[in-house]
N, C-alpha and C. Protein backbone atom coordinates (compact mmCIF):
# COMPACT_ATOMS: atom_id res chain seq x y z
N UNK A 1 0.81 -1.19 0.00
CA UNK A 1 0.00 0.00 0.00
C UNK A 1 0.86 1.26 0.00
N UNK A 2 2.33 1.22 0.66
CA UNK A 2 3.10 2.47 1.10
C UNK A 2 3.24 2.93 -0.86
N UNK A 3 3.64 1.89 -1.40
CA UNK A 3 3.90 2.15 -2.65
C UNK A 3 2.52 3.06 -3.76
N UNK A 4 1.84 2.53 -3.51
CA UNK A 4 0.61 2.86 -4.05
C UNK A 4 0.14 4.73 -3.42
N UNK A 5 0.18 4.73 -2.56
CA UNK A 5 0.25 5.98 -1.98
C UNK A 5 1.65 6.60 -2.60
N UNK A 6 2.27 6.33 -2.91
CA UNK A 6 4.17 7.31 -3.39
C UNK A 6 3.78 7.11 -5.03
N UNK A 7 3.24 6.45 -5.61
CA UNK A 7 2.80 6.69 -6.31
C UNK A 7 1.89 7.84 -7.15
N UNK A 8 0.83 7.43 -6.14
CA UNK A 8 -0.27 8.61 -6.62
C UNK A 8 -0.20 9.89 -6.22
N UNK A 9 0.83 10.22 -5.12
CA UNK A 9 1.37 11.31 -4.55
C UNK A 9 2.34 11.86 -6.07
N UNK A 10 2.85 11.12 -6.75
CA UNK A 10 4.13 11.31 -7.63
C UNK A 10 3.15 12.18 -9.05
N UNK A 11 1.87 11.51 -9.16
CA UNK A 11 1.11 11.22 -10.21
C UNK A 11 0.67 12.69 -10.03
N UNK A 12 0.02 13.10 -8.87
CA UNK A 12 -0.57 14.58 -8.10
C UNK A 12 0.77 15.67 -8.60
N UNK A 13 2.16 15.29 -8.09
CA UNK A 13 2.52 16.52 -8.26
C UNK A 13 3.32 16.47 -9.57
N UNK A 14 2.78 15.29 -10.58
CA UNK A 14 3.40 15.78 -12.23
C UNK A 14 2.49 16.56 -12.98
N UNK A 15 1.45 15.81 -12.48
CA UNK A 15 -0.53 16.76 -12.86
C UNK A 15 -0.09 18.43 -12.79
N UNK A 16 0.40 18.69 -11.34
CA UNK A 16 0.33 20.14 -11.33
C UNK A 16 1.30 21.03 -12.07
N UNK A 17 2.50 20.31 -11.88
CA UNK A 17 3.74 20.72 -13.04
C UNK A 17 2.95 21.00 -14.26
N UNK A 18 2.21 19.94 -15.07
CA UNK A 18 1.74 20.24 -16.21
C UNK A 18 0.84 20.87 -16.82
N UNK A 19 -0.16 21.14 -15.25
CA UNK A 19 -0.85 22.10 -15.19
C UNK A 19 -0.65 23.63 -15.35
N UNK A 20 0.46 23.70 -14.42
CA UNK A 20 1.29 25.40 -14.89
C UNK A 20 2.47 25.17 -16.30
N UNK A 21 2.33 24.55 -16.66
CA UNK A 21 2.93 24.40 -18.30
C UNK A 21 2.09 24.16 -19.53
N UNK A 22 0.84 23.97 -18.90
CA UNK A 22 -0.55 24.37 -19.67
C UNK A 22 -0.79 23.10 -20.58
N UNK A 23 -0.31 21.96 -20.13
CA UNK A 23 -0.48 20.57 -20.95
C UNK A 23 -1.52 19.48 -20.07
N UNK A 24 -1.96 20.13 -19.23
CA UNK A 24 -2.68 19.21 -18.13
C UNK A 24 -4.04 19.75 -18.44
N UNK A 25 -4.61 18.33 -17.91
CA UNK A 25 -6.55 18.93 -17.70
C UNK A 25 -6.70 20.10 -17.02
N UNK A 26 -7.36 20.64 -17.07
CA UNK A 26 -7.97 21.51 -15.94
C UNK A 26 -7.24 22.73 -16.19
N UNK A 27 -6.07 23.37 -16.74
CA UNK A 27 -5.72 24.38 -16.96
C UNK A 27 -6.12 25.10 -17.87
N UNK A 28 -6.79 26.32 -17.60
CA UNK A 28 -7.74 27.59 -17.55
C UNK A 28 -7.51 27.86 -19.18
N UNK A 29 -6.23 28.12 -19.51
CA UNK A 29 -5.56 28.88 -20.87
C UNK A 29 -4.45 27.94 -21.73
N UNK A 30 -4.62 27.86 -22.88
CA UNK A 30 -3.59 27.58 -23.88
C UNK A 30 -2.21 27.73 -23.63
N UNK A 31 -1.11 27.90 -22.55
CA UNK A 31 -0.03 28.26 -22.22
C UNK A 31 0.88 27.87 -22.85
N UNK A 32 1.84 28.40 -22.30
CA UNK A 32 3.26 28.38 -23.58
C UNK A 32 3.42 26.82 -23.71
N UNK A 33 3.80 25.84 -23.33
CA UNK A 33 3.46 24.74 -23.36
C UNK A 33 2.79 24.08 -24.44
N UNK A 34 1.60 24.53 -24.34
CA UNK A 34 1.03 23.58 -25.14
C UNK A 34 1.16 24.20 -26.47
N UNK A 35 0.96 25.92 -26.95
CA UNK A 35 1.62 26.18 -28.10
C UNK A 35 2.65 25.88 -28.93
N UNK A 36 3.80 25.42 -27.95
CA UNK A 36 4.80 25.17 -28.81
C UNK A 36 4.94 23.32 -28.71
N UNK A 37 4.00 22.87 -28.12
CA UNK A 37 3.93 21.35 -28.87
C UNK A 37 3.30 21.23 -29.98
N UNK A 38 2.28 22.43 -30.00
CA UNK A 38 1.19 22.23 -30.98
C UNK A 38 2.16 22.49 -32.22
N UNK A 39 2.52 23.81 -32.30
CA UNK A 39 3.91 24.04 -33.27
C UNK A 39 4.62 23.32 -33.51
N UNK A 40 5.50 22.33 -32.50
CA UNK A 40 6.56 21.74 -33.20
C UNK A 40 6.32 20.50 -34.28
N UNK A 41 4.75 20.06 -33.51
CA UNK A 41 4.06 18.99 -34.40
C UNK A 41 3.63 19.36 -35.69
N UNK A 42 3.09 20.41 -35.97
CA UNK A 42 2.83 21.16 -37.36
C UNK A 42 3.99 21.31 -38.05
N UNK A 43 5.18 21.90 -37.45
CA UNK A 43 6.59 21.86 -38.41
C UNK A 43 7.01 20.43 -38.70
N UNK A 44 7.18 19.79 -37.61
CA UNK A 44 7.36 18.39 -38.37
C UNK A 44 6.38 18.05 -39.21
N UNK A 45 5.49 18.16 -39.23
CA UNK A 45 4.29 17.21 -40.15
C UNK A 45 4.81 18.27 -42.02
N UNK A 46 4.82 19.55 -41.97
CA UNK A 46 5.28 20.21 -42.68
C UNK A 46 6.07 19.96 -43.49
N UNK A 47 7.38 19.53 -42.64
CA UNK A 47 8.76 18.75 -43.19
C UNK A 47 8.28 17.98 -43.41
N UNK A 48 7.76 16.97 -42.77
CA UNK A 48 7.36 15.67 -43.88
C UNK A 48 7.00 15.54 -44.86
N UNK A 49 5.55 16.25 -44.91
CA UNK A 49 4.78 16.12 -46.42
C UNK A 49 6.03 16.91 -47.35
N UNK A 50 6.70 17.93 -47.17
CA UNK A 50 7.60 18.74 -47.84
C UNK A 50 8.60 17.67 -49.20
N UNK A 51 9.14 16.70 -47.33
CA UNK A 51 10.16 15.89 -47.84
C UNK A 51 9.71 14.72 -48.90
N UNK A 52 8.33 14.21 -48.42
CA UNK A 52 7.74 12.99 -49.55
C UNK A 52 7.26 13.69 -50.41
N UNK A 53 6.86 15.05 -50.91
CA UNK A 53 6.77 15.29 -52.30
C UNK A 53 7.88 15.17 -53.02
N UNK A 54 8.71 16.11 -52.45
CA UNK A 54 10.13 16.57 -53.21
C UNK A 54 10.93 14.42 -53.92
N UNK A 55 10.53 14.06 -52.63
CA UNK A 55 11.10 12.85 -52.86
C UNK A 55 10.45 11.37 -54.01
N UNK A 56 9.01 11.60 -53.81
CA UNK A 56 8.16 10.71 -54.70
C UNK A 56 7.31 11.35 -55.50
N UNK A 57 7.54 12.51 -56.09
CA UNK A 57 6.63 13.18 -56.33
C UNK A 57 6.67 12.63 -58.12
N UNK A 58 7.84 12.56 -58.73
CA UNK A 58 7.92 12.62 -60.29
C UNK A 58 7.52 10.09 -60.17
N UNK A 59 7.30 9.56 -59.01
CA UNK A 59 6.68 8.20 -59.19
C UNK A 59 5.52 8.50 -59.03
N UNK A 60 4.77 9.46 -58.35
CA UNK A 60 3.35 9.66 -58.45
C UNK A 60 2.84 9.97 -59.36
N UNK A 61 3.28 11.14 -60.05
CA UNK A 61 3.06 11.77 -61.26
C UNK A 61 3.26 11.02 -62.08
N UNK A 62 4.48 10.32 -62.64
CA UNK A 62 3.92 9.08 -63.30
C UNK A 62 3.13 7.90 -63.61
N UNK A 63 2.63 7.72 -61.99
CA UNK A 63 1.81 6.54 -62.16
C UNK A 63 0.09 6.79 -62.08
N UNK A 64 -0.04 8.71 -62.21
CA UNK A 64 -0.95 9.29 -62.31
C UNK A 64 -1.43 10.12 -63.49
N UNK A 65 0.13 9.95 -64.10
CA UNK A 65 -0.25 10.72 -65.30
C UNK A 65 0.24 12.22 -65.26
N UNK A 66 0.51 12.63 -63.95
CA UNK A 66 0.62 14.30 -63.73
C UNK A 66 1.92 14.69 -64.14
N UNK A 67 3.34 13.95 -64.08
CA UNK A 67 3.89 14.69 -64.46
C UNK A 67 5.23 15.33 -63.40
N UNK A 68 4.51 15.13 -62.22
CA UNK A 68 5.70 15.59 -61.19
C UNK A 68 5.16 17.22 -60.84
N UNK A 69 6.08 18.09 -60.23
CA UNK A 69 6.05 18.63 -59.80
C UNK A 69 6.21 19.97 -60.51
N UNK A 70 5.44 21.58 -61.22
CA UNK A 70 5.72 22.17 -62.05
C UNK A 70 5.64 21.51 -63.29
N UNK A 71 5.00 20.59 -63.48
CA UNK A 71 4.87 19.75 -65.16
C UNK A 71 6.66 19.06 -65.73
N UNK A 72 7.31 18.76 -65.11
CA UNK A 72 8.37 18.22 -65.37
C UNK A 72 8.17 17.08 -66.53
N UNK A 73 7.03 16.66 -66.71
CA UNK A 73 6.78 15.58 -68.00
C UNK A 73 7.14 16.75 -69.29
N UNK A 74 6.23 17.28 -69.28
CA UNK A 74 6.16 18.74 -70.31
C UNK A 74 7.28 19.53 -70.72
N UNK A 75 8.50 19.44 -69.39
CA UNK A 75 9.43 20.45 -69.87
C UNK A 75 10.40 19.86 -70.82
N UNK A 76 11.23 20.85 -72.11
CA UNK A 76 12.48 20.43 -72.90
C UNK A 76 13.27 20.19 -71.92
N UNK A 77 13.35 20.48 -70.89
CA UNK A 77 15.04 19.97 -70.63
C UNK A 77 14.54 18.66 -69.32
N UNK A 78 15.60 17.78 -69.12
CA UNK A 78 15.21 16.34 -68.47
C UNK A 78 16.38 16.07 -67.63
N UNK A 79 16.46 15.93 -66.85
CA UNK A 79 17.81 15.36 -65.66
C UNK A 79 17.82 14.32 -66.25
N UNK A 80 18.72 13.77 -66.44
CA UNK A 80 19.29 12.41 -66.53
C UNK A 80 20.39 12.33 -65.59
N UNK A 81 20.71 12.18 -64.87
CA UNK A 81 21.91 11.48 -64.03
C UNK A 81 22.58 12.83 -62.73
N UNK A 82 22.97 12.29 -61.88
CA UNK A 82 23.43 13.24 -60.74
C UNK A 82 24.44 12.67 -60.05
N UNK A 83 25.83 13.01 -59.74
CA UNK A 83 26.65 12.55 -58.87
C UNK A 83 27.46 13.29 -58.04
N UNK A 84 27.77 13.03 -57.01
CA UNK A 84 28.91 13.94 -55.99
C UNK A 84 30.11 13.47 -56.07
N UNK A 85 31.03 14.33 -56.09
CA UNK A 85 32.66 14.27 -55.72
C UNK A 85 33.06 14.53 -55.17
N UNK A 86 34.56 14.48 -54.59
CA UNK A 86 35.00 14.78 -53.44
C UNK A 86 35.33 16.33 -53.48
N UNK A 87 35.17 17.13 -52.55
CA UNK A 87 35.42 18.85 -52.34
C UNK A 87 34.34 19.46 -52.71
N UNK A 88 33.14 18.91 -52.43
CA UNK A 88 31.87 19.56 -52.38
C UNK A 88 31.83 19.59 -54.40
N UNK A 89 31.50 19.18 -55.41
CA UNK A 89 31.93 18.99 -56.48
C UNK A 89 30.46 18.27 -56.70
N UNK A 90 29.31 18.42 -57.39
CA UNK A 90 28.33 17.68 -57.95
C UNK A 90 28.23 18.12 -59.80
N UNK A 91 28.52 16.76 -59.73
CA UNK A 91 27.81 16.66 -61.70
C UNK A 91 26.79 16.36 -62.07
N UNK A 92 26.23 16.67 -62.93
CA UNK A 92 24.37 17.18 -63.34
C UNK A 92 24.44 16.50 -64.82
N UNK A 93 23.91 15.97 -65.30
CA UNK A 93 24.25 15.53 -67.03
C UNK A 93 22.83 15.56 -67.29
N UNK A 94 22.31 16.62 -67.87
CA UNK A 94 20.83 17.08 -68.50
C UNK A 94 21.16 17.03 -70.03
N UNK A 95 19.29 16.86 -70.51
CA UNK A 95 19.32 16.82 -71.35
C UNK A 95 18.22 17.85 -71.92
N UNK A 96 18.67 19.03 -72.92
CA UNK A 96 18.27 19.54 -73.45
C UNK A 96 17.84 19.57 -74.86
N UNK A 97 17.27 19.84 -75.94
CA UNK A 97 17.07 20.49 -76.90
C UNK A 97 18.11 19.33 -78.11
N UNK A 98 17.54 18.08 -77.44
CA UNK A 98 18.15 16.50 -78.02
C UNK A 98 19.38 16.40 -77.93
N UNK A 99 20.07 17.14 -77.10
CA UNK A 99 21.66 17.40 -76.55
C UNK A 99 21.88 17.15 -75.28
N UNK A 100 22.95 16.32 -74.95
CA UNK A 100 23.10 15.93 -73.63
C UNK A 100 24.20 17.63 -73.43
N UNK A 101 24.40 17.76 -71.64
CA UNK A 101 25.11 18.87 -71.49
C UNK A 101 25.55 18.15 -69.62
N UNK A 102 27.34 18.62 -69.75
CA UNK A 102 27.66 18.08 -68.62
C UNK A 102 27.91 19.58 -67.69
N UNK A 103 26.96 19.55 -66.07
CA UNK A 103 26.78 20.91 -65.17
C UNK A 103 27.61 20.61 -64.18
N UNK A 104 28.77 21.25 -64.10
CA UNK A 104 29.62 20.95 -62.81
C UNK A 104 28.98 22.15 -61.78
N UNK A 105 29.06 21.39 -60.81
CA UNK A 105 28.85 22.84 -59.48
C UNK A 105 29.76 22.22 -58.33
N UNK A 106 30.47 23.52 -57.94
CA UNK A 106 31.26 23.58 -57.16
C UNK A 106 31.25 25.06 -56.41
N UNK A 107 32.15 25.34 -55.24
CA UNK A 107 32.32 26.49 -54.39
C UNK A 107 32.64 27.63 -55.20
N UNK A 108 33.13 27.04 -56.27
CA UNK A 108 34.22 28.62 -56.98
C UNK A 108 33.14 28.85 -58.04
N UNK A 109 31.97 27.79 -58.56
CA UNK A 109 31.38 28.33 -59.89
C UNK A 109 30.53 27.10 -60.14
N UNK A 110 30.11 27.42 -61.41
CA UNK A 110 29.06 26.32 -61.99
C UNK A 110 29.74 26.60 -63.68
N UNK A 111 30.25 25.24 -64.32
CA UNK A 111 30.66 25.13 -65.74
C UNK A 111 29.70 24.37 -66.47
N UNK A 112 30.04 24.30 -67.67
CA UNK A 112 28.92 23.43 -68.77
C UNK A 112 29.94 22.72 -69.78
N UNK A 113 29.67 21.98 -69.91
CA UNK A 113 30.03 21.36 -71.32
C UNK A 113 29.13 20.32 -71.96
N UNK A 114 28.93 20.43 -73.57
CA UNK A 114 28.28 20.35 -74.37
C UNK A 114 28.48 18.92 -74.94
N UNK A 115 27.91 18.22 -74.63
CA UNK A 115 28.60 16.85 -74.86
C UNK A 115 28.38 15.68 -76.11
N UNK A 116 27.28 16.90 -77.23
CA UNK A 116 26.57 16.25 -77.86
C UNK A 116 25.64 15.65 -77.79
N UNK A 117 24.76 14.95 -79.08
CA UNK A 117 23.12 14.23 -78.96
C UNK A 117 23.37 13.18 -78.61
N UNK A 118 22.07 13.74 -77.79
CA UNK A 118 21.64 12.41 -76.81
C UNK A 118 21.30 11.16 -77.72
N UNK A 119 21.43 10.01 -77.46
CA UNK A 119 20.96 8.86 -77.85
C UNK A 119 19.74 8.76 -78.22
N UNK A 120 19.59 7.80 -79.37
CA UNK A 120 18.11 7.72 -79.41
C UNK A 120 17.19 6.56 -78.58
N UNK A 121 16.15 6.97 -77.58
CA UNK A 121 15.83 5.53 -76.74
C UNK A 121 15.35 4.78 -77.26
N UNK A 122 15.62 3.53 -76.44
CA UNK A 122 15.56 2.09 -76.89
C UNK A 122 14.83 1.78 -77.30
N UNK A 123 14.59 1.35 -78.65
CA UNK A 123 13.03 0.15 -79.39
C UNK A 123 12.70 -0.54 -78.66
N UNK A 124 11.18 -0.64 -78.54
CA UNK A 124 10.66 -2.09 -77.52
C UNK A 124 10.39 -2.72 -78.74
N UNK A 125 10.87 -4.08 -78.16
CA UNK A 125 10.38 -5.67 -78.96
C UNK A 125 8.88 -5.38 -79.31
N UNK A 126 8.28 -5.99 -80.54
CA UNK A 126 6.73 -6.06 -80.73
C UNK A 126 6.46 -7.07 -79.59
């Protein structure tokens, strides 16, 4: 029983803590507390949906027909390929205007080179 009593004694004074932090029953007003749980849950949920568009958005659009994000089906120019290097260094190999083009980006600049037409894609078997 001693336990059961140290218990519910423990239970009483977390109630009131959370009561003046405005996350408990019975407290009168919205307090800082509970605003900024309410907030931090909305920013995360935010980031999320943010992150699964950005991330599945051009498999949805395809398997919906839409296209992705800004009509990316629709536009002349097409990403094809993306890689990182060492010293902060990413290569971009797009395809424009039936021309492949190689995009370096780096700290000091962003270069291009012109790499010639793109391939023609693959015949499917009848």
């Amino acid at each position: 029983m001693r336990y059961l009593s140290i218990a519910a004694e423990a239970t009483r004074e977390g109630a009131e803590k959370l009561k003046g932090f405005g996350l408990a029953e019975g407290s009168s007003t919205p307090a800082f507390g509970r605003i900024l749980v309410v907030f931090l849950l909305l920013a995360a949920l935010a980031w999320a949906a943010a992150w699964l568009l950005r991330r599945f958005s051009s498999r949805w659009g395809a398997r919906f027909g839409l296209g992705g994000i800004g009509g990316a089906a629709a536009s002349p120019i097409r990403h094809v390929a993306r890689s990182s290097l060492p010293g902060g260094i990413a290569c971009h190999l797009v395809e424009a205007q039936g021309s492949r083009v190689l995009i370096t980006v780096s700290r000091h600049g962003v270069t291009s080179l012109l790499l010639g037409a793109a391939p023609p894609p693959p015949e499917s078997a009848p």
